[in-house]
C-alpha atoms as a PDB file:
ATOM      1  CA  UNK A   1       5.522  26.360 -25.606  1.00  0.00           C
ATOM      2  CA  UNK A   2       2.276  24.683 -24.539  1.00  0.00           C
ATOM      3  CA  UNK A   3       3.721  20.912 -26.263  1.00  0.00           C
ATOM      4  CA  UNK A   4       6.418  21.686 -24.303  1.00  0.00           C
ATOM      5  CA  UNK A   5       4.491  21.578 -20.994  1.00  0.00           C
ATOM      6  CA  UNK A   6       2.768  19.037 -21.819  1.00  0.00           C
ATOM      7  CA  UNK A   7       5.707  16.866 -23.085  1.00  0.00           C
ATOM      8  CA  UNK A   8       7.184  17.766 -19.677  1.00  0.00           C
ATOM      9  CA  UNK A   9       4.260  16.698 -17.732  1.00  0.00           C
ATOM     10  CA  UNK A  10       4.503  13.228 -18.963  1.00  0.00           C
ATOM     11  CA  UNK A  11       7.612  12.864 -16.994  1.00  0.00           C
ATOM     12  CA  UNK A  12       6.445  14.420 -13.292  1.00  0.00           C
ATOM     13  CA  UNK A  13       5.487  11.430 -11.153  1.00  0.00           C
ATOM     14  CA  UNK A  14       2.231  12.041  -8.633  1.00  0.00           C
ATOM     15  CA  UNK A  15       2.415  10.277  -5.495  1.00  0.00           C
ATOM     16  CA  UNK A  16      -1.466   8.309  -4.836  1.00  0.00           C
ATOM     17  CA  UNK A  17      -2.850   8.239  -1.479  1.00  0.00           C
ATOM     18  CA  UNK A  18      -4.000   5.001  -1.068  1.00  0.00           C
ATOM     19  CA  UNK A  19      -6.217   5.078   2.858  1.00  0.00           C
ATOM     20  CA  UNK A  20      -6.180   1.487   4.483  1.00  0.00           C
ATOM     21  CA  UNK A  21      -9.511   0.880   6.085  1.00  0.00           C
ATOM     22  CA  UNK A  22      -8.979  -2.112   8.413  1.00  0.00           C
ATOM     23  CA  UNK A  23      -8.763  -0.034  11.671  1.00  0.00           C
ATOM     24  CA  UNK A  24     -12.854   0.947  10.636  1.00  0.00           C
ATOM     25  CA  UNK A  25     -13.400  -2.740  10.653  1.00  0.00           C
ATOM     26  CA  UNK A  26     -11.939  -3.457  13.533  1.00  0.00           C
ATOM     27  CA  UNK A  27     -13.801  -0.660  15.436  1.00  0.00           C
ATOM     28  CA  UNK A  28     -17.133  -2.264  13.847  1.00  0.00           C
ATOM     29  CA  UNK A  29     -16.639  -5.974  15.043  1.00  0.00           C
ATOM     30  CA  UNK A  30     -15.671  -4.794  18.446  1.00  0.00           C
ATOM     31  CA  UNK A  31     -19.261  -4.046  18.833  1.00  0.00           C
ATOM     32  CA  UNK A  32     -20.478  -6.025  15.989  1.00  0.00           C
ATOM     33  CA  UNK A  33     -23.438  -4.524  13.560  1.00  0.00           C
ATOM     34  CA  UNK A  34     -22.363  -2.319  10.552  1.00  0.00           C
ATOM     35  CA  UNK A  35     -21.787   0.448  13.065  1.00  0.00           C
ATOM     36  CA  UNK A  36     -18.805   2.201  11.216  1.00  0.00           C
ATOM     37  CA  UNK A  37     -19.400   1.311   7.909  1.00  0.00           C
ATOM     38  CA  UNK A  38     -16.934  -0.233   5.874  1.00  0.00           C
ATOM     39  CA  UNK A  39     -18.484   0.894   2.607  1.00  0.00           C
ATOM     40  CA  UNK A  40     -19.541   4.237   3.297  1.00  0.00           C
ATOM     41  CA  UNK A  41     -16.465   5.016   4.757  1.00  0.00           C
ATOM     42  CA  UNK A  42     -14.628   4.279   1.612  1.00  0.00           C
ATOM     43  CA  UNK A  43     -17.007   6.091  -0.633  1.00  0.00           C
ATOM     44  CA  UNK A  44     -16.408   8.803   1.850  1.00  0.00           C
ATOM     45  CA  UNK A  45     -12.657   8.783   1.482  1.00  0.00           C
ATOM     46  CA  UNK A  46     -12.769   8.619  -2.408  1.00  0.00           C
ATOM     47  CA  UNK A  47     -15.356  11.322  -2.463  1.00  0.00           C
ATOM     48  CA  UNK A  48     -12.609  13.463  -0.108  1.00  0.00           C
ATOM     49  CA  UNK A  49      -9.428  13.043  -2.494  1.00  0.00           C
ATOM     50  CA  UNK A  50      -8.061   9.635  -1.710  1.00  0.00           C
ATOM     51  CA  UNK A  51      -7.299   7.890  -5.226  1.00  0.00           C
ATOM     52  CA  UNK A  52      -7.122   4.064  -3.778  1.00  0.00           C
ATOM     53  CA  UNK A  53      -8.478   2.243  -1.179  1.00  0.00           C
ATOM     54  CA  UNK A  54      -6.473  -0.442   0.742  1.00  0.00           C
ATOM     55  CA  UNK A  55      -7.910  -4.093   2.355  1.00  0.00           C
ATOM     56  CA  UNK A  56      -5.806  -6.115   3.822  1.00  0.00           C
ATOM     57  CA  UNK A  57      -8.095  -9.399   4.939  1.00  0.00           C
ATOM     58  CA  UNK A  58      -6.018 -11.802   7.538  1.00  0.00           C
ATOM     59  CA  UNK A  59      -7.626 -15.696   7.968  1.00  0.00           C
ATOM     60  CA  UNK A  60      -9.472 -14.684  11.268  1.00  0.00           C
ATOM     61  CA  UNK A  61     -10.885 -11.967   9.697  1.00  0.00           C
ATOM     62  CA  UNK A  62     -10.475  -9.999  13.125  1.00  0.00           C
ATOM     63  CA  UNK A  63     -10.469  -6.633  10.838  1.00  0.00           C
ATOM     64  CA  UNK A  64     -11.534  -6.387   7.325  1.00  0.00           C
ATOM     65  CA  UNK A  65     -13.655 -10.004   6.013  1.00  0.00           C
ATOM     66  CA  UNK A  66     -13.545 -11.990   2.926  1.00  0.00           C
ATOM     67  CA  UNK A  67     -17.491 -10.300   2.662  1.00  0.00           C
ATOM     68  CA  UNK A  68     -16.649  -6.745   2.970  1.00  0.00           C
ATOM     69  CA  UNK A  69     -13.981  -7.342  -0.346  1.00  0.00           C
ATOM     70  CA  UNK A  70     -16.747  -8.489  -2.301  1.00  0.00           C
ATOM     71  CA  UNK A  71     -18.488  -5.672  -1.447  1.00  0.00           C
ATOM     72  CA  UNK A  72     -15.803  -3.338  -2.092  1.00  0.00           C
ATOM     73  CA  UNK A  73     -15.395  -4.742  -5.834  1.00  0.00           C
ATOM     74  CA  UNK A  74     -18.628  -2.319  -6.598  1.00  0.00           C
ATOM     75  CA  UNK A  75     -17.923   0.855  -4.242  1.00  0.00           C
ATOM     76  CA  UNK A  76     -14.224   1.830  -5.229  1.00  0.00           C
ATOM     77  CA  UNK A  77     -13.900   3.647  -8.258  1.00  0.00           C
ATOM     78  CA  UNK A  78     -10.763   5.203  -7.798  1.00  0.00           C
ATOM     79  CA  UNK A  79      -8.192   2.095  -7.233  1.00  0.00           C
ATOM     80  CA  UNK A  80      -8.865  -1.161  -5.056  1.00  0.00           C
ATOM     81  CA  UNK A  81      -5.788  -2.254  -3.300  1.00  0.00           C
ATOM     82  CA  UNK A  82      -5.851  -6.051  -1.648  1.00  0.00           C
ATOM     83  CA  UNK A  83      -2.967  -6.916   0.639  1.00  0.00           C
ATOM     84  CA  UNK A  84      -2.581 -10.016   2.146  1.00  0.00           C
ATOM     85  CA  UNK A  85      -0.516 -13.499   2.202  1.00  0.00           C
ATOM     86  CA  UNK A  86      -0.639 -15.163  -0.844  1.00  0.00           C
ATOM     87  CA  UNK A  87      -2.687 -18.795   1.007  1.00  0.00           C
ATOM     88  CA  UNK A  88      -5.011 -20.755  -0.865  1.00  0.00           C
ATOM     89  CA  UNK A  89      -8.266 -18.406   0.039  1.00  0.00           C
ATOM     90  CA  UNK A  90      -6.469 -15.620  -0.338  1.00  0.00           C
ATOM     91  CA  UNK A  91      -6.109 -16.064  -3.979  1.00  0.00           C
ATOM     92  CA  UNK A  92      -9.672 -17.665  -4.573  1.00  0.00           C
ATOM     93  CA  UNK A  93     -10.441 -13.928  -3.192  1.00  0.00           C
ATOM     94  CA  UNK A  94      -8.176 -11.802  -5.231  1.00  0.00           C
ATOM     95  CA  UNK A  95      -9.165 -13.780  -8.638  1.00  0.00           C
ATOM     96  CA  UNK A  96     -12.702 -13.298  -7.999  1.00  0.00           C
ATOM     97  CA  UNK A  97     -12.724  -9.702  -7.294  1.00  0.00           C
ATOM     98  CA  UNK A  98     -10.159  -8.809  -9.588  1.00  0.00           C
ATOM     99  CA  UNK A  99      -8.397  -5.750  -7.818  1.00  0.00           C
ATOM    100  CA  UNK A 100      -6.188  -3.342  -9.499  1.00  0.00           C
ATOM    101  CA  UNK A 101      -3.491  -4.503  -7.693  1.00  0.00           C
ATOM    102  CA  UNK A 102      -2.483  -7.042  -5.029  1.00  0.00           C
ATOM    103  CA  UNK A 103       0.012  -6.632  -2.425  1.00  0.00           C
ATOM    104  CA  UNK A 104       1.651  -9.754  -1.308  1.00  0.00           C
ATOM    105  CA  UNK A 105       3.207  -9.618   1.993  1.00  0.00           C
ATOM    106  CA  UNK A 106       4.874 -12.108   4.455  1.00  0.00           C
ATOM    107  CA  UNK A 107       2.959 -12.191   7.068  1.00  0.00           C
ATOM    108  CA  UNK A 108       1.895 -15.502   8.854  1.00  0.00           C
ATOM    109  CA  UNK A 109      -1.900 -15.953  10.031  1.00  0.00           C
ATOM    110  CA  UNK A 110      -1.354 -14.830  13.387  1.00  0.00           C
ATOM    111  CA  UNK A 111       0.409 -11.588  13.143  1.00  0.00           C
ATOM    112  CA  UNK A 112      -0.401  -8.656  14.953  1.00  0.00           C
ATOM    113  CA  UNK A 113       0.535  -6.381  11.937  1.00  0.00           C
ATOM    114  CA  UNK A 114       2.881  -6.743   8.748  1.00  0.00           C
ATOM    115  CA  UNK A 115       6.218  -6.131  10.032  1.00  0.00           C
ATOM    116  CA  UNK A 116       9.005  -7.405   7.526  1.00  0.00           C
ATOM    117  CA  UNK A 117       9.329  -7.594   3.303  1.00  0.00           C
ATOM    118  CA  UNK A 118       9.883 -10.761   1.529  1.00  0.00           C
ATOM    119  CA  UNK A 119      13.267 -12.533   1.315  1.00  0.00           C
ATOM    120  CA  UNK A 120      12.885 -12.673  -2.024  1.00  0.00           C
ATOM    121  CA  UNK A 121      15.897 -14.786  -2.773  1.00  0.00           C
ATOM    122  CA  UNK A 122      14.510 -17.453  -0.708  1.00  0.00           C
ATOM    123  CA  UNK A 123      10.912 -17.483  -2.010  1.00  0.00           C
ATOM    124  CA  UNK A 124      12.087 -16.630  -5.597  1.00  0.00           C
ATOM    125  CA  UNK A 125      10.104 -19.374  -7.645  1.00  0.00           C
ATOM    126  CA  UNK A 126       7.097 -19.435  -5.357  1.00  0.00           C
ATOM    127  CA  UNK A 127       6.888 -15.381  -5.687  1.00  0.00           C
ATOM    128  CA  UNK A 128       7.049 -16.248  -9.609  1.00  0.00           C
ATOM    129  CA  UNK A 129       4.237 -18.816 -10.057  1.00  0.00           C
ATOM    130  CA  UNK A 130       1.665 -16.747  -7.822  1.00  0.00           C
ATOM    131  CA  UNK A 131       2.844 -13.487  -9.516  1.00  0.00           C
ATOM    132  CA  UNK A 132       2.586 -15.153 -12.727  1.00  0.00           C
ATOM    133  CA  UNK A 133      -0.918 -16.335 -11.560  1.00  0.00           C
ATOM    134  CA  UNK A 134      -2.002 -13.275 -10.507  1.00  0.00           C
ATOM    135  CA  UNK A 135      -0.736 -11.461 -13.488  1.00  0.00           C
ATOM    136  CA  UNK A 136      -2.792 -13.748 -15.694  1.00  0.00           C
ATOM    137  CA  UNK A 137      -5.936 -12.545 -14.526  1.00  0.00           C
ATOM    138  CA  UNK A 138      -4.651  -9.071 -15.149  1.00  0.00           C
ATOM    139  CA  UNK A 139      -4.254  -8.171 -12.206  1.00  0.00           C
ATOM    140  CA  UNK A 140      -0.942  -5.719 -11.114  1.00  0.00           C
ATOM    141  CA  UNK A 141       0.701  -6.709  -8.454  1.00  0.00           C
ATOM    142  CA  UNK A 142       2.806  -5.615  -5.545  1.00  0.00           C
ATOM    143  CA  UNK A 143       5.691  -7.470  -3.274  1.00  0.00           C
ATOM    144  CA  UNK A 144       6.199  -6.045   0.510  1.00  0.00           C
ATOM    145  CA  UNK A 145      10.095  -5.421   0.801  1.00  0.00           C
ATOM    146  CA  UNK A 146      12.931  -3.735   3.047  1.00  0.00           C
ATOM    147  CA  UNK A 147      15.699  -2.290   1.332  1.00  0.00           C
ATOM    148  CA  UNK A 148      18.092  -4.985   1.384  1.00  0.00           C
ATOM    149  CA  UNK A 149      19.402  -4.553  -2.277  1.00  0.00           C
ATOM    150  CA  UNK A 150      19.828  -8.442  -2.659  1.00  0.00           C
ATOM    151  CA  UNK A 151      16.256  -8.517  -1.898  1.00  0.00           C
ATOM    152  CA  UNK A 152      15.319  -5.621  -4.549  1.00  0.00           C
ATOM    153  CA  UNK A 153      17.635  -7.716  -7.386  1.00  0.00           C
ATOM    154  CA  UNK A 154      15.564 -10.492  -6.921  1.00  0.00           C
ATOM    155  CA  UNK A 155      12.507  -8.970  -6.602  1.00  0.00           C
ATOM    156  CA  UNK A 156      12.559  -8.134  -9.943  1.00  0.00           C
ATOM    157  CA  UNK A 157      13.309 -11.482 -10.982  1.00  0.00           C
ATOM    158  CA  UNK A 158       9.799 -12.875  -9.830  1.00  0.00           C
ATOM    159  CA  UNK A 159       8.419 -10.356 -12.232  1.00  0.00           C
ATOM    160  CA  UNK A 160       6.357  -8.249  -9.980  1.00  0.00           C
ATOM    161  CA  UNK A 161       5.697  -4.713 -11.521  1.00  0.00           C
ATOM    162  CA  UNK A 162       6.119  -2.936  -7.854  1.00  0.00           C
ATOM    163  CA  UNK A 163       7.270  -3.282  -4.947  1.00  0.00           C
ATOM    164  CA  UNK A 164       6.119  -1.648  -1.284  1.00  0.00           C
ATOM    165  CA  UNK A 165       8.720  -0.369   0.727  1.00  0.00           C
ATOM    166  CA  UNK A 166       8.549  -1.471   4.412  1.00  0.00           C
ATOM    167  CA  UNK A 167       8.667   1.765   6.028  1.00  0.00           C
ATOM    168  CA  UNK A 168       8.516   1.056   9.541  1.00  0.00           C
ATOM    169  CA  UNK A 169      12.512   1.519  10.140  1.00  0.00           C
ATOM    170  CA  UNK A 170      12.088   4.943   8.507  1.00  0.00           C
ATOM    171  CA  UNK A 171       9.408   6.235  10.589  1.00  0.00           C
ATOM    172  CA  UNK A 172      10.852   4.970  13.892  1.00  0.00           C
ATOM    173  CA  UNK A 173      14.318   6.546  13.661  1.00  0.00           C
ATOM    174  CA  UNK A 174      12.992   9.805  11.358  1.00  0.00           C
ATOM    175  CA  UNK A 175      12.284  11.927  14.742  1.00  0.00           C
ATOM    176  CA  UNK A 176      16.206  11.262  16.206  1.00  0.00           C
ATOM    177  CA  UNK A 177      17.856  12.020  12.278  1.00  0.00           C
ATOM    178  CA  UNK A 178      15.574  12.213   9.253  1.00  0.00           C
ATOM    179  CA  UNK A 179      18.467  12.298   7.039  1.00  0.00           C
ATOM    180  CA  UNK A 180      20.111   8.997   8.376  1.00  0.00           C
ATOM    181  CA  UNK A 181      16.795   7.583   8.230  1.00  0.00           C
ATOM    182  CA  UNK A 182      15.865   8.091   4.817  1.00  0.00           C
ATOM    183  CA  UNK A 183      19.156   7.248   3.518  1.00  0.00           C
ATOM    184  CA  UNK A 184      18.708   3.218   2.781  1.00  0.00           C
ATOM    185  CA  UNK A 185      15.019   3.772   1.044  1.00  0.00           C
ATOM    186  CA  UNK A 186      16.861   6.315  -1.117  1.00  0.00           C
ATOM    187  CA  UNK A 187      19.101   3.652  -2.219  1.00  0.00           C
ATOM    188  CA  UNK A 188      17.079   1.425  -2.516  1.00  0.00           C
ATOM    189  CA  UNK A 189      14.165   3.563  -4.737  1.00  0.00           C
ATOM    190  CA  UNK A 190      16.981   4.438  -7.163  1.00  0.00           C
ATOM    191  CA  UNK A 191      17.862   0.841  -7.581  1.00  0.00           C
ATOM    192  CA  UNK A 192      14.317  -0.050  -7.971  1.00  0.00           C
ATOM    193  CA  UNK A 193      14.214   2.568 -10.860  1.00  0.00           C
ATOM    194  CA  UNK A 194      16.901   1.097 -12.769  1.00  0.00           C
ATOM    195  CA  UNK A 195      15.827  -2.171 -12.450  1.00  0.00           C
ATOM    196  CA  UNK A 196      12.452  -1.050 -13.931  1.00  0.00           C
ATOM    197  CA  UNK A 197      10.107  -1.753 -10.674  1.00  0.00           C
ATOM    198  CA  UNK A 198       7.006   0.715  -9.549  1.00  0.00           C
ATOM    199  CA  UNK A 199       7.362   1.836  -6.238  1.00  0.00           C
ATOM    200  CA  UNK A 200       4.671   2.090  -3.548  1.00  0.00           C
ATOM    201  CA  UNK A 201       5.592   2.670   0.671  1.00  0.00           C
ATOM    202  CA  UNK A 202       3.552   2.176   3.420  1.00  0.00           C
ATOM    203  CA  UNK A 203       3.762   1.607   7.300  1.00  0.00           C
ATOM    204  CA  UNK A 204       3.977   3.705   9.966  1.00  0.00           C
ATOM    205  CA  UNK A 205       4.009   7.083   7.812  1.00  0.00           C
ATOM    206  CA  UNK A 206       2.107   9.953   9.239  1.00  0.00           C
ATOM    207  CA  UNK A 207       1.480  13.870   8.770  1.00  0.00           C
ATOM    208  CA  UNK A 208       4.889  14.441  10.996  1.00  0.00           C
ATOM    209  CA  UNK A 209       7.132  12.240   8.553  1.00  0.00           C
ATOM    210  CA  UNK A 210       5.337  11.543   5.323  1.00  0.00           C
ATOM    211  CA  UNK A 211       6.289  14.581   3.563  1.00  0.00           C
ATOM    212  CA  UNK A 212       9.896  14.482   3.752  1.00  0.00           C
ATOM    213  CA  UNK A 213       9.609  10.731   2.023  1.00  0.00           C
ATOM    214  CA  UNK A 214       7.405  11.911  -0.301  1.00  0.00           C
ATOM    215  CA  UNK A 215      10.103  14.353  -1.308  1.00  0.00           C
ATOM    216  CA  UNK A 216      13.243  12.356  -0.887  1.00  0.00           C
ATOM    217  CA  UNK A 217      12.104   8.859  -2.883  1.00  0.00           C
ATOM    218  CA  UNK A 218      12.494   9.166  -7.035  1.00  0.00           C
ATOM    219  CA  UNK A 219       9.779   8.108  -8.650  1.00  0.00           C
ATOM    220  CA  UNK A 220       7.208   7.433  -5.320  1.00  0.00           C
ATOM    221  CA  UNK A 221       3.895   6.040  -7.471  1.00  0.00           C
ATOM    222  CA  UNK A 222       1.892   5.532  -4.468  1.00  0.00           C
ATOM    223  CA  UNK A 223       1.864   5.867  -0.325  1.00  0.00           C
ATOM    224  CA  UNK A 224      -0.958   2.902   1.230  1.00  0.00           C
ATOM    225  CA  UNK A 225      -1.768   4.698   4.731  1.00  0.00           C
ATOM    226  CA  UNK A 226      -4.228   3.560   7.402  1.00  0.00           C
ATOM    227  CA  UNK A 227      -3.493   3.251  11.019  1.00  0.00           C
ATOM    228  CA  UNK A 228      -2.124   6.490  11.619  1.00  0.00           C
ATOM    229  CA  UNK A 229      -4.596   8.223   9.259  1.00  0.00           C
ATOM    230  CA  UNK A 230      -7.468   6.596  10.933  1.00  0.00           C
ATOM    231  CA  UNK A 231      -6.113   7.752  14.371  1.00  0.00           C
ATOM    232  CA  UNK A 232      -6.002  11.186  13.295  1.00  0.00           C
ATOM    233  CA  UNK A 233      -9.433  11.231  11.660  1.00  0.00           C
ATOM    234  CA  UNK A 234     -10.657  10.773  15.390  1.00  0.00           C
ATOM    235  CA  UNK A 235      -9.353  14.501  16.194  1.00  0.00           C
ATOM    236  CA  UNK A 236      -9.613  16.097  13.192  1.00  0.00           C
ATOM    237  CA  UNK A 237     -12.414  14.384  11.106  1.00  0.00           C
ATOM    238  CA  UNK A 238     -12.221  12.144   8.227  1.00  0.00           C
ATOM    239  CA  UNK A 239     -12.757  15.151   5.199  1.00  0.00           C
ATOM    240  CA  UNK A 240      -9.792  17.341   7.075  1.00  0.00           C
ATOM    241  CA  UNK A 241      -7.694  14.558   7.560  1.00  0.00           C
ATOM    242  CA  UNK A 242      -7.518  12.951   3.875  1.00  0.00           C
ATOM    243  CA  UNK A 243      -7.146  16.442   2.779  1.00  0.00           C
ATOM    244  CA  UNK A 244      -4.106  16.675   4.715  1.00  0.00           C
ATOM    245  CA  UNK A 245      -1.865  13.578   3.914  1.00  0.00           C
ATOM    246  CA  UNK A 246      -3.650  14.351   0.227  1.00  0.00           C
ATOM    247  CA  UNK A 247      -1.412  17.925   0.458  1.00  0.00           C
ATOM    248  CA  UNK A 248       1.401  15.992   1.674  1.00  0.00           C
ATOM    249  CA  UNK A 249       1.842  13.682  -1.267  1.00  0.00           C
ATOM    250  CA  UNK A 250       1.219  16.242  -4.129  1.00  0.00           C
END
């Protein structure tokens, strides 16, 4: 009986929190100083139940900077998550620190936040050579998508191991009808498991909808949250709040 369980185990997938913490660096360079601080905040988080922490550094550097990744490389010791577009600097950065995994997202320099997936049909064979890239320094990596099923074919063709699903759509109509809302990432997460691709979500989940996702996708491997959870953190406190989207997600 006890191989059994243990056979059986192999086979239950665990949903990661992953906690983004740009909106700490943004609160520190509105006054400028280390006043929060990045690092202890993440050792914080980790030390509270979070299993990955999330950077995403933009050009202007207007939240998280190129510095406070390189610092990062010796403080997480659960897993280091760097999203970002994949320019020039961005992947002198990613190389040198050597992440677990790298998100690769859309956005241009001057967006506000990400706020579309890849057309990966259109940006096939320049996904491929950075993925490739990236993959040569052994580093996983991630591609930011909507759930567009051309867009999930061809995702796997630039021979990412996950993709993120763009959440945002779910999270804005899940208070009108949960079930309509879910229905395309549904789709979508079962395709992604038969064409062999990890799946990771993030944006815009929260403690009102992130359970029901959590529940609903097949074979979730990991939720990146960090707006809303920092938000929350301001009423309820940063232990109480990472042990609450932690109980969501197991």
């Amino acid at each position: 009986m006890e191989g059994f369980v243990t056979f059986a185990a192999n086979f239950i997938i665990m949903t990661k929190l992953s906690v983004n913490i740009n909106k700490i660096a943004t609160l520190r360079n509105a006054r400028g100083g280390n006043i929060p601080d990045v690092n202890q905040a993440a050792i914080r988080i980790q030390k509270f139940g979070a299993e990955g922490i999330t950077v995403h550094p933009r050009p202007d550097e207007r939240h998280i900077r190129y510095s406070d990744v390189y610092a990062l490389k010796d403080i997480v010791y659960t897993e280091l998550n760097i999203e970002g577009y994949p320019s020039d600097s961005f992947l002198k950065l990613v190389k040198a620190v050597k992440p677990d995994q790298v998100t690769l997202v859309p956005d241009p320099p001057e967006a506000l936040t990400s706020n579309a997936g890849w057309d990966t049909f259109t940006h096939l064979h320049f996904l491929q050579d950075v993925i490739a890239d990236l993959q040569a320094f052994g580093i996983r990596t991630s591609i930011f998508v909507d759930t567009n099923p051309v867009n999930m074919q061809y995702a796997k063709e630039t021979g990412t191991n996950r993709i993120e699903l763009y959440t945002e759509p779910y999270a804005s109509n899940f208070p009108e009808n949960r079930e309509l809302a879910i229905h395309d990432f549904v789709t979508a997460a079962r395709l992604a498991n038969e064409l062999g691709l990890g799946i990771n979500a993030g944006h815009d989940l929260n403690l009102e909808n992130l359970r029901f996702f959590v529940d609903q996708i097949p074979g979730l491997l990991e939720v990146s949250i960090g707006h809303a959870l920092i938000a929350d953190a301001l009423y309820l406190g940063l232990e109480e709040t990472v042990r609450r989207y932690k109980s969501l997600v197991k």
